[in-house]
N, C-alpha and C. Protein backbone atom coordinates (compact mmCIF):
# COMPACT_ATOMS: atom_id res chain seq x y z
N UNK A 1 0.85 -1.17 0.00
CA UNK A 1 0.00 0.00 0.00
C UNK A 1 0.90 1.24 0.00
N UNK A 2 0.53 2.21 -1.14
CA UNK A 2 1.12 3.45 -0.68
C UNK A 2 1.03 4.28 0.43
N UNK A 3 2.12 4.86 0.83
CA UNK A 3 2.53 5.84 2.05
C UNK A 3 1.26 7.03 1.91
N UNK A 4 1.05 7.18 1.23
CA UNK A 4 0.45 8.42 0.66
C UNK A 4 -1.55 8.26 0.86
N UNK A 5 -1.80 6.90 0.02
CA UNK A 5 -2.73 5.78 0.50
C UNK A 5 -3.45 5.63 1.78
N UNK A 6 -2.07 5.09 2.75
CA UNK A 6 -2.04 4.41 3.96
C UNK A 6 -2.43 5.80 4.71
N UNK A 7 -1.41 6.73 4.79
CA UNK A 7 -1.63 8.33 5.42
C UNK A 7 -3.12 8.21 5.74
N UNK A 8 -3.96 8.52 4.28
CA UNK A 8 -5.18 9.22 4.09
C UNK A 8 -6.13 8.20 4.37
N UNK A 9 -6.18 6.89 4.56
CA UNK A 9 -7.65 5.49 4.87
C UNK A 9 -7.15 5.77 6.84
N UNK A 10 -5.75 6.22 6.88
CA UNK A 10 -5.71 6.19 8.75
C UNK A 10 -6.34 6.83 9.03
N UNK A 11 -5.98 8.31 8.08
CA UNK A 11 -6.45 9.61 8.65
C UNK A 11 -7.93 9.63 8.55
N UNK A 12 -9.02 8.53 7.82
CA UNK A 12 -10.05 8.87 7.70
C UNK A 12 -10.85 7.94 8.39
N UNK A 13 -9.96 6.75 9.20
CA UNK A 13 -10.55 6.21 10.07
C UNK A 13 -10.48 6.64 11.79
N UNK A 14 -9.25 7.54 12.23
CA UNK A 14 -9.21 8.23 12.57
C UNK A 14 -10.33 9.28 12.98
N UNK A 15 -10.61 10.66 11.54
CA UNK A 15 -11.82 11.54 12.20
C UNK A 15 -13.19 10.80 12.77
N UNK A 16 -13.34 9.69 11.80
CA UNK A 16 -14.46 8.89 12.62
C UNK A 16 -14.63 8.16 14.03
N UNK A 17 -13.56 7.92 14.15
CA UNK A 17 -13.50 7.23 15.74
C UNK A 17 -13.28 8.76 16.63
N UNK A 18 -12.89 9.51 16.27
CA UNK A 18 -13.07 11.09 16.63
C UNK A 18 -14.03 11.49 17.26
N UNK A 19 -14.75 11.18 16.31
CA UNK A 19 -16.20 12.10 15.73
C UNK A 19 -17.45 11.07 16.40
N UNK A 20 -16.88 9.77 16.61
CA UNK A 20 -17.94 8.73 17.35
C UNK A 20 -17.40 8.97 19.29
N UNK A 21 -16.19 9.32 19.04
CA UNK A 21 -15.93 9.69 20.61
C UNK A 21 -16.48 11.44 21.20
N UNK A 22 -16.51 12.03 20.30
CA UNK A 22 -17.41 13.59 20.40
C UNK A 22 -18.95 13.12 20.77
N UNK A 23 -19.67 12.55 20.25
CA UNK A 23 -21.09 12.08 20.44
C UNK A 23 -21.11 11.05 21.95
N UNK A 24 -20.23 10.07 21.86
CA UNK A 24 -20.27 9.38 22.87
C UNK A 24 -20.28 10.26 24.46
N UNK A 25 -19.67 11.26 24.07
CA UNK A 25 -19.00 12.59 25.24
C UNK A 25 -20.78 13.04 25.43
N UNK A 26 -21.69 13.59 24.81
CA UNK A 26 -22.61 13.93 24.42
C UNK A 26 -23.70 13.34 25.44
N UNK A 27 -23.37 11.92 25.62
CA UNK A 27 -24.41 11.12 26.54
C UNK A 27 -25.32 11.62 27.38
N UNK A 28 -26.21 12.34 27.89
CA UNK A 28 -26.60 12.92 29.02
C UNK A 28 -26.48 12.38 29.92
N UNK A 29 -26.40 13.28 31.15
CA UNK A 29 -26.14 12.28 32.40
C UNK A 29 -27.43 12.23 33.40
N UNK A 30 -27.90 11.19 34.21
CA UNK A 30 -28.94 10.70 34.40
C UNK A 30 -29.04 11.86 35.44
N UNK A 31 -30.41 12.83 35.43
CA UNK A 31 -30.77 13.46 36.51
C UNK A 31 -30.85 12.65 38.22
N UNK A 32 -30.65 13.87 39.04
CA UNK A 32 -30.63 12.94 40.56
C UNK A 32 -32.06 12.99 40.55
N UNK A 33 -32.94 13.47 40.60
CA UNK A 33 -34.20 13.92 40.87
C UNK A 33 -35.25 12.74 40.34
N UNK A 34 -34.66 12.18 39.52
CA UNK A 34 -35.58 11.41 38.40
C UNK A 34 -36.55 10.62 39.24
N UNK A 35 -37.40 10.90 38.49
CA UNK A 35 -39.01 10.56 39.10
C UNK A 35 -38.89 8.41 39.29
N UNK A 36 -38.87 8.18 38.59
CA UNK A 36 -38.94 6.81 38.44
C UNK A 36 -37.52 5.99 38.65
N UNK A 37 -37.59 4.84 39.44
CA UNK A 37 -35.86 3.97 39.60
C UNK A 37 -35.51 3.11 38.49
N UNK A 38 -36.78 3.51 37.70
CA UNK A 38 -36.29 2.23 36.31
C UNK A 38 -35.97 3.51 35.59
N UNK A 39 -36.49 4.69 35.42
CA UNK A 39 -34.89 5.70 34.32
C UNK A 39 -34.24 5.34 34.81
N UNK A 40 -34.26 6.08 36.33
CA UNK A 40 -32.68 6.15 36.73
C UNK A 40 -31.72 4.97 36.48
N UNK A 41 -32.00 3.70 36.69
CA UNK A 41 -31.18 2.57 36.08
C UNK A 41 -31.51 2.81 34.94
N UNK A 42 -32.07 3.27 34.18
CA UNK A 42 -31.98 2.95 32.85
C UNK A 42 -30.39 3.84 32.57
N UNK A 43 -30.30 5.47 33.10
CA UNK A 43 -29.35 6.22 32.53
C UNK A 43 -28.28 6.09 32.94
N UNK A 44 -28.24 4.96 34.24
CA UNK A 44 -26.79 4.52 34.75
C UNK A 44 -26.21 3.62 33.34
N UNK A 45 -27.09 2.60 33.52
CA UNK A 45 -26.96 1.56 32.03
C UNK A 45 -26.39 2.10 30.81
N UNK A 46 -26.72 3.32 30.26
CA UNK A 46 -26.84 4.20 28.98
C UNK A 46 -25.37 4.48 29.78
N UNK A 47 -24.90 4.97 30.76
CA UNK A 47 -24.02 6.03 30.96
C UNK A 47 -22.72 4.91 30.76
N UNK A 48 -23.09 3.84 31.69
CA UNK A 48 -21.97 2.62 31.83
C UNK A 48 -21.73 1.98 30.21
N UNK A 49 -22.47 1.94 28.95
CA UNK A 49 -22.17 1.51 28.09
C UNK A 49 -21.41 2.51 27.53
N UNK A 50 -21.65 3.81 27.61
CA UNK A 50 -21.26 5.01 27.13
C UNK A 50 -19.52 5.55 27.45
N UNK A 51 -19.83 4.69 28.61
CA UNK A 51 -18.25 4.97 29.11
C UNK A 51 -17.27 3.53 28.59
N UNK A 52 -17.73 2.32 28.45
CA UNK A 52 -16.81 1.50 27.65
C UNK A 52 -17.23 1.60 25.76
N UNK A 53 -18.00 2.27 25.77
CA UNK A 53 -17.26 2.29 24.12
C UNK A 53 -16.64 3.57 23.74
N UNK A 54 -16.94 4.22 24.65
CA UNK A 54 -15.68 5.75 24.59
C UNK A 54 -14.13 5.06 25.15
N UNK A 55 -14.25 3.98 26.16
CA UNK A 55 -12.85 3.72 26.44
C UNK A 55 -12.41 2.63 24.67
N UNK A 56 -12.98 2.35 24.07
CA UNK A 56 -12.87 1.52 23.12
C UNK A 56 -12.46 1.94 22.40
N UNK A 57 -13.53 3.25 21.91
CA UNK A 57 -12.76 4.04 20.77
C UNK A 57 -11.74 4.87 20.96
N UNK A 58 -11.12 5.18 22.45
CA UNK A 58 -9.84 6.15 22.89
C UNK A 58 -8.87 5.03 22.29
N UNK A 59 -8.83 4.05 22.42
CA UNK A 59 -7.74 2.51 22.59
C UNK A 59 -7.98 2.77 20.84
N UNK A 60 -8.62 2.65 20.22
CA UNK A 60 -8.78 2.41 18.77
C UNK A 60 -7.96 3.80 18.29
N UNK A 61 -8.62 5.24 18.55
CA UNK A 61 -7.64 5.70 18.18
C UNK A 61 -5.99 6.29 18.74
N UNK A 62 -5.83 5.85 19.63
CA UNK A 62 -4.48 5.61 20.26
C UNK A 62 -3.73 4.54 19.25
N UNK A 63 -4.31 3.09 18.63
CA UNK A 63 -3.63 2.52 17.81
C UNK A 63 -3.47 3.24 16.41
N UNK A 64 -4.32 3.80 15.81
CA UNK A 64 -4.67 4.36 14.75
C UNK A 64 -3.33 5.68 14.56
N UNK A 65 -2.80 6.68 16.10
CA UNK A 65 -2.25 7.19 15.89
C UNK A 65 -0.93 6.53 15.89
N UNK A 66 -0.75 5.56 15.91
CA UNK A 66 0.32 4.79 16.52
C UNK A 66 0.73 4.29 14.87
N UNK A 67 -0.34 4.11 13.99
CA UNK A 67 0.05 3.71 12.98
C UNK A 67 0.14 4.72 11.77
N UNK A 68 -0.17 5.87 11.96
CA UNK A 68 0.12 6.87 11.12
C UNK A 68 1.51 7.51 11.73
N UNK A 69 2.08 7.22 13.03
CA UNK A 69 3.54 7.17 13.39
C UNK A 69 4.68 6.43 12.87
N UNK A 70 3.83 5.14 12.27
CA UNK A 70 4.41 4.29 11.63
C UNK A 70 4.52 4.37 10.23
N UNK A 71 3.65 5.37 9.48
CA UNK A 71 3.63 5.98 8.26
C UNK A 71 5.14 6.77 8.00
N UNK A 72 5.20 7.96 9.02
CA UNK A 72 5.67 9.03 8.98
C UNK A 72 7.28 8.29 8.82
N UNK A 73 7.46 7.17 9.82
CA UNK A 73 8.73 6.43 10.06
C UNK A 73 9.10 5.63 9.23
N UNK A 74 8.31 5.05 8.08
CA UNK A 74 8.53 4.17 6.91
C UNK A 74 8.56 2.70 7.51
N UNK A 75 7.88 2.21 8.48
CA UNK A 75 7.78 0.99 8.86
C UNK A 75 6.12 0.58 8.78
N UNK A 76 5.36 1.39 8.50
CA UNK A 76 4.09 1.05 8.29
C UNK A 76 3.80 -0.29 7.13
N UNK A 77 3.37 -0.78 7.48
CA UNK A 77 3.11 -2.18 6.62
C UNK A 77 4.35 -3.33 6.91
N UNK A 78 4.83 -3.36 7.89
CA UNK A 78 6.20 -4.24 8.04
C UNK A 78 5.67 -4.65 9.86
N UNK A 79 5.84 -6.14 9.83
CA UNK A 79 5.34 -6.77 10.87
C UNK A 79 6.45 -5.95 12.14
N UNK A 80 5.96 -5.86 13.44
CA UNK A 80 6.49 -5.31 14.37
C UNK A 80 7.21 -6.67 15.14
N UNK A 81 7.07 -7.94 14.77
CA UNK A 81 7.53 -9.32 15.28
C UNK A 81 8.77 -9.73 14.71
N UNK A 82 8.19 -10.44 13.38
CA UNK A 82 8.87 -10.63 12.27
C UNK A 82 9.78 -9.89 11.67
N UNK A 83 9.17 -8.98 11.31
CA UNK A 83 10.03 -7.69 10.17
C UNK A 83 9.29 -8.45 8.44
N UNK A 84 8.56 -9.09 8.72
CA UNK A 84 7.93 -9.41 7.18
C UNK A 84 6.65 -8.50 6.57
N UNK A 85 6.45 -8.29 5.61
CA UNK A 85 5.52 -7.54 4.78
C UNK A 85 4.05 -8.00 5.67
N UNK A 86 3.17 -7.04 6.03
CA UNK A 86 1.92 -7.07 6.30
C UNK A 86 1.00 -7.05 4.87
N UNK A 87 0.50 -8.83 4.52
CA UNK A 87 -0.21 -8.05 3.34
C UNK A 87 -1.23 -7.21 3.27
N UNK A 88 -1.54 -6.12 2.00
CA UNK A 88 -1.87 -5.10 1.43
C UNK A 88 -3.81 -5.32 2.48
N UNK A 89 -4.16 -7.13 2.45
CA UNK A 89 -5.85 -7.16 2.29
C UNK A 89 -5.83 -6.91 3.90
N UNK A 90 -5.14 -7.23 4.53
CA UNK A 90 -4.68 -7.16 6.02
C UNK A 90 -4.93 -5.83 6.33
N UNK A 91 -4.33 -4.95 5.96
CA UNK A 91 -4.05 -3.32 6.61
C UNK A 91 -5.37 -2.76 6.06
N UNK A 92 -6.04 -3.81 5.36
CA UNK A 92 -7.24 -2.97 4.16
C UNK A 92 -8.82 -2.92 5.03
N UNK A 93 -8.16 -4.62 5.79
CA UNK A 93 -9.06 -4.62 7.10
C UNK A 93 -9.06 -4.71 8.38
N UNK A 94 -7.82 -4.26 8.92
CA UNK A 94 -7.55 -3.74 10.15
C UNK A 94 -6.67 -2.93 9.59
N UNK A 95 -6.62 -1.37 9.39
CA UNK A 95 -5.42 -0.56 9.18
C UNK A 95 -4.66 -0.20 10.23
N UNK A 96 -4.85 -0.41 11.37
CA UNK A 96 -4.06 0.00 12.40
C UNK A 96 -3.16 -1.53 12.74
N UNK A 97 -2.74 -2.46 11.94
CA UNK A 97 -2.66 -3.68 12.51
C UNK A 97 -0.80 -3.54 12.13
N UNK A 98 -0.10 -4.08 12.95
CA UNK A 98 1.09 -3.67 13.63
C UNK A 98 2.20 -5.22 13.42
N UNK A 99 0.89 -6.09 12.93
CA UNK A 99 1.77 -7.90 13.09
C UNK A 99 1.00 -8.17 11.94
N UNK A 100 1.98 -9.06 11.38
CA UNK A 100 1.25 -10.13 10.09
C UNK A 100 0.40 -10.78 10.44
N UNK A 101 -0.47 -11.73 10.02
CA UNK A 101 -1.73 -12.57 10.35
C UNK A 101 -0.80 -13.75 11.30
N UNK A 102 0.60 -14.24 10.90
CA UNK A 102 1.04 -15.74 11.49
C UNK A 102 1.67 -14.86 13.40
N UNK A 103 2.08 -13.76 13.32
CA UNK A 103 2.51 -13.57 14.58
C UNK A 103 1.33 -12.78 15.07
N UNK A 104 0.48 -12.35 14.83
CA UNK A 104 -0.79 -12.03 15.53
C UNK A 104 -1.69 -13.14 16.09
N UNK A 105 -1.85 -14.30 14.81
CA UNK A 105 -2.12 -15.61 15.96
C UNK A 105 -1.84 -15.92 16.96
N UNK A 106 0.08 -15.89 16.99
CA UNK A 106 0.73 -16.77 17.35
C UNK A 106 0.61 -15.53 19.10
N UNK A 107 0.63 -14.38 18.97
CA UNK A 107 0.59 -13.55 19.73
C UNK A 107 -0.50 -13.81 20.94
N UNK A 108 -1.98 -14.14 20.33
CA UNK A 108 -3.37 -14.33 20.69
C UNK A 108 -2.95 -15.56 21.31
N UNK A 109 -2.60 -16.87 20.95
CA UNK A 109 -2.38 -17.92 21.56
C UNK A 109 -1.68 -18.12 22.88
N UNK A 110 -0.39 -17.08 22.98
CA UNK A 110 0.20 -16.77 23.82
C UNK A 110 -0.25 -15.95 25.31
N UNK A 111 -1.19 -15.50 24.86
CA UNK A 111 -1.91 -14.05 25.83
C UNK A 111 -3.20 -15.12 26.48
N UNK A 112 -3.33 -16.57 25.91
CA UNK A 112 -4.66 -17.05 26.24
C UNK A 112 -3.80 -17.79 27.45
């Protein structure tokens, strides 16, 4: 994949995990007052999901910047294990992905 390519699919997966963490921020927060205990659990619920997929998408784009670092450095597309080529369909569907498919297994197996 081109440098140039790679830059601009990060950078545009990037404003979106952005732009989904701006809205997530947005959540309202459950009034104290609230008339009924099933809102009020309801907006704890809303608030508690609200807060792990904002921690999800911080982690997503923390990798994301991590790999447009890897642009700038000319190691983008080169396994961080190995040192072998990340293929092209790989980065096409995880672009932030840092290991080839055989040491990302082999990685996952290890961590279990």
């Amino acid at each position: 994949m081109k440098t140039k390519t790679a830059k601009q699919l990060l950078e545009a997966h990037l404003d979106v995990v952005l732009a989904r963490l701006q809205v997530e921020a947005e959540v309202p927060k459950a009034e104290a007052a609230a008339s009924d205990f099933l809102d009020v659990a309801q907006g704890v619920e809303l608030r508690e999901l609200a807060h792990l997929t904002a921690s999800r998408l911080a982690e997503r784009a923390k990798r994301l910047q991590i790999a447009l670092t890897r642009v700038a450095d000319g190691e983008y597309g080169v396994c961080s294990e190995c040192g072998a080529a990340i293929p092209p369909n790989r980065l096409l569907a995880v672009p932030d992905a840092t290991t080839c498919v055989a040491c990302q297994a082999r990685l996952e197996r290890a961590s279990h």
